[in-house]
N, C-alpha and C. Protein backbone atom coordinates (compact mmCIF):
# COMPACT_ATOMS: atom_id res chain seq x y z
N UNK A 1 72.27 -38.40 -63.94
CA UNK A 1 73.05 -39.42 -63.23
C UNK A 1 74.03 -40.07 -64.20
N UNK A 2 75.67 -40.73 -63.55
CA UNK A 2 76.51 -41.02 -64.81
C UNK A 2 75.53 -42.52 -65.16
N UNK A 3 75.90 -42.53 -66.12
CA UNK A 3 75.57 -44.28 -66.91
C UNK A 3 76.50 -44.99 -67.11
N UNK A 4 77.65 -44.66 -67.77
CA UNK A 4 78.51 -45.12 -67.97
C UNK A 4 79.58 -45.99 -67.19
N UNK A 5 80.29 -46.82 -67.31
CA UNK A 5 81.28 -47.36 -66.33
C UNK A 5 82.16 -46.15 -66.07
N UNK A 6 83.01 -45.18 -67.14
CA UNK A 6 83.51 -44.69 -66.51
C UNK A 6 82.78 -43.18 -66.11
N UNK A 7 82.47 -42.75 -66.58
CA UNK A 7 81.35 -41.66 -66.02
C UNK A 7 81.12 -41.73 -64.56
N UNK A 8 80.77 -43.13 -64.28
CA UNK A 8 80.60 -43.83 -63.03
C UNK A 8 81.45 -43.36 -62.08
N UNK A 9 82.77 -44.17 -62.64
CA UNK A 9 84.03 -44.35 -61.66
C UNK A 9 84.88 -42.51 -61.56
N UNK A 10 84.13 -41.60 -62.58
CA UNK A 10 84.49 -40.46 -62.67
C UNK A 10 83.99 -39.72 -61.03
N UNK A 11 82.64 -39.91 -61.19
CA UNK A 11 81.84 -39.21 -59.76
C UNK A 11 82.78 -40.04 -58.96
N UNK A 12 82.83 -41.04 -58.48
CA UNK A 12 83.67 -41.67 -57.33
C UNK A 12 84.67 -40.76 -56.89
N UNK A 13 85.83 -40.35 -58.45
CA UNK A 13 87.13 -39.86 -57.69
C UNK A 13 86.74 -38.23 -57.58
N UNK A 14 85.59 -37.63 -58.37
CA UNK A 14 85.49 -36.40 -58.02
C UNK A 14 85.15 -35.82 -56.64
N UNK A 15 84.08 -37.47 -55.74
CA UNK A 15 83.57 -36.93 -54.40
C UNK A 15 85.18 -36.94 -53.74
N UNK A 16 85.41 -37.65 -54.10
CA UNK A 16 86.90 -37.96 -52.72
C UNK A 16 87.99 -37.17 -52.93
N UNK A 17 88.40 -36.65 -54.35
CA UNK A 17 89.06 -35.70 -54.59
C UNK A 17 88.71 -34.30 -53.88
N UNK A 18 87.23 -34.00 -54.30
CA UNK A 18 86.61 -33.11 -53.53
C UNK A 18 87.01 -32.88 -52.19
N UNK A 19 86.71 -34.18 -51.13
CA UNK A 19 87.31 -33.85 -50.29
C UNK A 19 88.39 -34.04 -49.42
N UNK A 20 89.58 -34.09 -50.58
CA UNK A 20 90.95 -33.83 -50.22
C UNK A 20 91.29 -32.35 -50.23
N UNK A 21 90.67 -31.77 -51.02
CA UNK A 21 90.97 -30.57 -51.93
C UNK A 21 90.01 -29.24 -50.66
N UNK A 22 88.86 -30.05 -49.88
CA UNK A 22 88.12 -29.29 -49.23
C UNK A 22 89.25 -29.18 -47.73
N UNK A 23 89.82 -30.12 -47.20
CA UNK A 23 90.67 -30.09 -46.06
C UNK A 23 91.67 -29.48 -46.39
N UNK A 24 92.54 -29.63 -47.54
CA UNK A 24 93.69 -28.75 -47.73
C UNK A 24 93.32 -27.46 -48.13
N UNK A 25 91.95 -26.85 -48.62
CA UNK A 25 91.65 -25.55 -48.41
C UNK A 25 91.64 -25.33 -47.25
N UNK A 26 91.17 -25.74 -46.29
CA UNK A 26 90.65 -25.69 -44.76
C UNK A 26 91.98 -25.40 -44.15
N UNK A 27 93.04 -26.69 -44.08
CA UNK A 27 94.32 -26.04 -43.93
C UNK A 27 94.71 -25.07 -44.11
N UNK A 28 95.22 -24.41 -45.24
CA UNK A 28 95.65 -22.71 -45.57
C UNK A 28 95.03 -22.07 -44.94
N UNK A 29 93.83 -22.33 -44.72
CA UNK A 29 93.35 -20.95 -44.19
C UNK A 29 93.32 -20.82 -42.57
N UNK A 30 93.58 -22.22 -42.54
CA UNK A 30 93.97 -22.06 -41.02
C UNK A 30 95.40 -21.09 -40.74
N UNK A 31 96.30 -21.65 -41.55
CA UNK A 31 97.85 -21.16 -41.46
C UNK A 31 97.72 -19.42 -41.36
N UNK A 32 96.41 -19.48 -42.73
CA UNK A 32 96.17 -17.92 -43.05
C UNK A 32 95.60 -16.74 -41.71
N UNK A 33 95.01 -18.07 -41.37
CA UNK A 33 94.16 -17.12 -40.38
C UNK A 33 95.08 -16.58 -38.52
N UNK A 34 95.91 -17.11 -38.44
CA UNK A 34 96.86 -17.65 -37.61
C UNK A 34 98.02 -15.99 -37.94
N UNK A 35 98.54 -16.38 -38.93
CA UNK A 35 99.06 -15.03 -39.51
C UNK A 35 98.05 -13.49 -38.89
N UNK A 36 96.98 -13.58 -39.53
CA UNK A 36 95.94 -12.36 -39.38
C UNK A 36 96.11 -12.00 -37.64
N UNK A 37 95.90 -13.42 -36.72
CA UNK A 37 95.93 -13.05 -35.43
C UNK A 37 97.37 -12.31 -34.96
N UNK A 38 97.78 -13.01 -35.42
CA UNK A 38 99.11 -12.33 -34.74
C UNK A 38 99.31 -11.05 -35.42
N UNK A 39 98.70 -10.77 -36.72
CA UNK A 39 99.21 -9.36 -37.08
C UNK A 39 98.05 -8.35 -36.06
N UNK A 40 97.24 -8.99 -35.84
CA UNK A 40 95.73 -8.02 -34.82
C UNK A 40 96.10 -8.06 -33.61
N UNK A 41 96.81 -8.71 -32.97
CA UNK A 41 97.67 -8.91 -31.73
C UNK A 41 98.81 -8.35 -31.42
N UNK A 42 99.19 -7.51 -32.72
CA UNK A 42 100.54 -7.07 -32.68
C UNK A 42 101.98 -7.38 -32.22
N UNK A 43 101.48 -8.54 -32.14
CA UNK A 43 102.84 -9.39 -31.52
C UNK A 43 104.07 -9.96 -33.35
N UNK A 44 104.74 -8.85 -33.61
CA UNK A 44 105.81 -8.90 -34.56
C UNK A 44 106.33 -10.37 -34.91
N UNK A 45 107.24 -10.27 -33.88
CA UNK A 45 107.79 -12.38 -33.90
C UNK A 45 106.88 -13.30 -34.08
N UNK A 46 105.95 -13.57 -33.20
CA UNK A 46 104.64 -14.27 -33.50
C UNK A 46 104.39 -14.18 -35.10
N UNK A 47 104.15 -13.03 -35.42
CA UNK A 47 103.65 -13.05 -36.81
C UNK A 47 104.70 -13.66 -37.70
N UNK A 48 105.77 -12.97 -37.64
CA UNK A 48 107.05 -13.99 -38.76
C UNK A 48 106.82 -15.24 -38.62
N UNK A 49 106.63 -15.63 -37.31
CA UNK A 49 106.83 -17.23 -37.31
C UNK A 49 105.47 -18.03 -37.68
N UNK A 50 104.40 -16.89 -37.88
CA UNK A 50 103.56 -17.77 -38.50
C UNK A 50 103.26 -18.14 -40.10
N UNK A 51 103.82 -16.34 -40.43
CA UNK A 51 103.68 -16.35 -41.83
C UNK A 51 104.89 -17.11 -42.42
N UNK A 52 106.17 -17.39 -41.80
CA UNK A 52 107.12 -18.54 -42.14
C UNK A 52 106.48 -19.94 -42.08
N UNK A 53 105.10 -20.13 -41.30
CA UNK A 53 104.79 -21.41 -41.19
C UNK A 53 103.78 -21.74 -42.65
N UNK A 54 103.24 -20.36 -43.01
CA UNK A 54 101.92 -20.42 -43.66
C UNK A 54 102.66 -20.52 -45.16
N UNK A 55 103.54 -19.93 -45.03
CA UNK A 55 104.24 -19.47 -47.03
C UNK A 55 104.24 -21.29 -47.34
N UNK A 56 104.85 -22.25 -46.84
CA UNK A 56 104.73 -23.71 -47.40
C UNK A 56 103.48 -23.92 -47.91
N UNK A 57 102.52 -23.72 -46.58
CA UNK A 57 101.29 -24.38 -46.55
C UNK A 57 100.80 -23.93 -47.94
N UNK A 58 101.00 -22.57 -48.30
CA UNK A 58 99.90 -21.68 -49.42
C UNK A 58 100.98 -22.36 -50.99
N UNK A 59 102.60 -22.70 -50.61
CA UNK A 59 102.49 -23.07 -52.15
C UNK A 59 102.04 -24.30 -52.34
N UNK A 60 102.00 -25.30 -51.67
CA UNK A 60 101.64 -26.53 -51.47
C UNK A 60 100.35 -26.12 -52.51
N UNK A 61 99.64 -25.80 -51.82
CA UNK A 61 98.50 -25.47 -52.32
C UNK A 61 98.20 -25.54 -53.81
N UNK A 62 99.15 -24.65 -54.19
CA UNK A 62 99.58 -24.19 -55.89
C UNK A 62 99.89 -26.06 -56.83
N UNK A 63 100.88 -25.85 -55.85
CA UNK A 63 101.05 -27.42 -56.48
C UNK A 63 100.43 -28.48 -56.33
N UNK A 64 99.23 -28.47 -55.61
CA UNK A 64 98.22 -29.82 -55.87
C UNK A 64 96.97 -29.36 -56.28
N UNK A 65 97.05 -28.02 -56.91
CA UNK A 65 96.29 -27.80 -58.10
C UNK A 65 94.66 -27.15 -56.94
N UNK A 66 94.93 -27.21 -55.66
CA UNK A 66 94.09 -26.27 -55.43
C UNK A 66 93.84 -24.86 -55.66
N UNK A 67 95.02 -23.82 -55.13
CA UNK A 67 94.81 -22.12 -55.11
C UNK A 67 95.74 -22.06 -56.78
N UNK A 68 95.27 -20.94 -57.28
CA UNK A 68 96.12 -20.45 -58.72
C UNK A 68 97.17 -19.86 -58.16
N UNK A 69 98.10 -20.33 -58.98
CA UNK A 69 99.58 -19.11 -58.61
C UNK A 69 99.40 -18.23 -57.74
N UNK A 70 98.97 -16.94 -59.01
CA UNK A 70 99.07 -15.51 -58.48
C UNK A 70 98.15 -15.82 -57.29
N UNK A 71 97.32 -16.03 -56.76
CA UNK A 71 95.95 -15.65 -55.89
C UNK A 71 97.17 -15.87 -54.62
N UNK A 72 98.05 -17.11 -54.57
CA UNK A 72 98.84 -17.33 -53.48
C UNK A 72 99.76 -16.50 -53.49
N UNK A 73 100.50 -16.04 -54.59
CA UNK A 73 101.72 -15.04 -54.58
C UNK A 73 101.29 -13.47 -54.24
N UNK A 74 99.87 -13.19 -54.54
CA UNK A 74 98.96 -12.02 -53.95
C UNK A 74 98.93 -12.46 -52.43
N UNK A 75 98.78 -13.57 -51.87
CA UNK A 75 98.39 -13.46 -50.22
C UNK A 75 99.38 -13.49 -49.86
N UNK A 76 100.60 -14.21 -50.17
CA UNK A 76 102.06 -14.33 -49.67
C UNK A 76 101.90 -12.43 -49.38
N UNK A 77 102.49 -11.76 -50.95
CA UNK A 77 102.91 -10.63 -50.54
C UNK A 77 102.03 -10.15 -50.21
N UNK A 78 100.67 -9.51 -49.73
CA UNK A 78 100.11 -8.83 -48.86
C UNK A 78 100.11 -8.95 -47.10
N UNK A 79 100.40 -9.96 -47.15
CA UNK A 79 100.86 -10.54 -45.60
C UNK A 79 102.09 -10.27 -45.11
N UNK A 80 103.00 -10.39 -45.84
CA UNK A 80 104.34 -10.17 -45.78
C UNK A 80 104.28 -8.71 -45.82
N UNK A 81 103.85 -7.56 -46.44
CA UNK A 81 104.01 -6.28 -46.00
C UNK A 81 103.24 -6.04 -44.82
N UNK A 82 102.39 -7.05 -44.42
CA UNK A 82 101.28 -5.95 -42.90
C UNK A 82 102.63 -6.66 -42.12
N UNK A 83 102.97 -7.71 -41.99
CA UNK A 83 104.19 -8.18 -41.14
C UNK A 83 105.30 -7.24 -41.06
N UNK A 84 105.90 -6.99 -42.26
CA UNK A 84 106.99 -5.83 -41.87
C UNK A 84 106.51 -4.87 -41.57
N UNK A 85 105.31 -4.01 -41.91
CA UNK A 85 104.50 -2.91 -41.43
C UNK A 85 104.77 -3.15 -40.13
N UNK A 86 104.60 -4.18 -39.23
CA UNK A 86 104.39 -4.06 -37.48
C UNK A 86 105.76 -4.32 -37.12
N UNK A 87 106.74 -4.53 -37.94
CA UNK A 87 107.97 -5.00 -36.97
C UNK A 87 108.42 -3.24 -37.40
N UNK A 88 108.46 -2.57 -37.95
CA UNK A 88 108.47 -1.15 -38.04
C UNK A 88 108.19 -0.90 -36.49
């Protein structure tokens, strides 16, 4: 258990950080998952317009220190080719 004052006030911002960091995962993967349907649905447009909705959501991500770079620049471009794959 912390002892300390700040040790203390450390657990405080780690629970609540925690769950900022747990909803904005939750987010992406909503965006992410949204993408997937429409690529399993085969509906082309649908899909651009989701994976245009999701590319913010996933760098966001990057920049408040949730997902690493690459892991997002890996889902960007793997999504982005099954997308042009179906408008083929």
């Amino acid at each position: 258990m912390a002892n300390t004052p700040q040790s203390k006030k450390r657990a405080r911002q780690n629970e609540r950080r925690n769950d900022v960091n747990k909803a904005r995962r939750s987010r992406i993967r909503t965006y992410v998952r949204k993408v997937e349907e429409a690529i399993a649905s085969g509906n082309a447009e649908a899909a651009v317009a989701a994976l245009r909705a999701a590319q913010p959501e996933l760098a966001r991500g990057v920049t408040k220190g949730v997902l690493h770079k690459n892991t997002v620049s890996r889902k960007i471009s793997r999504l982005a080719a099954r997308v042009k794959a179906l408008a083929v």
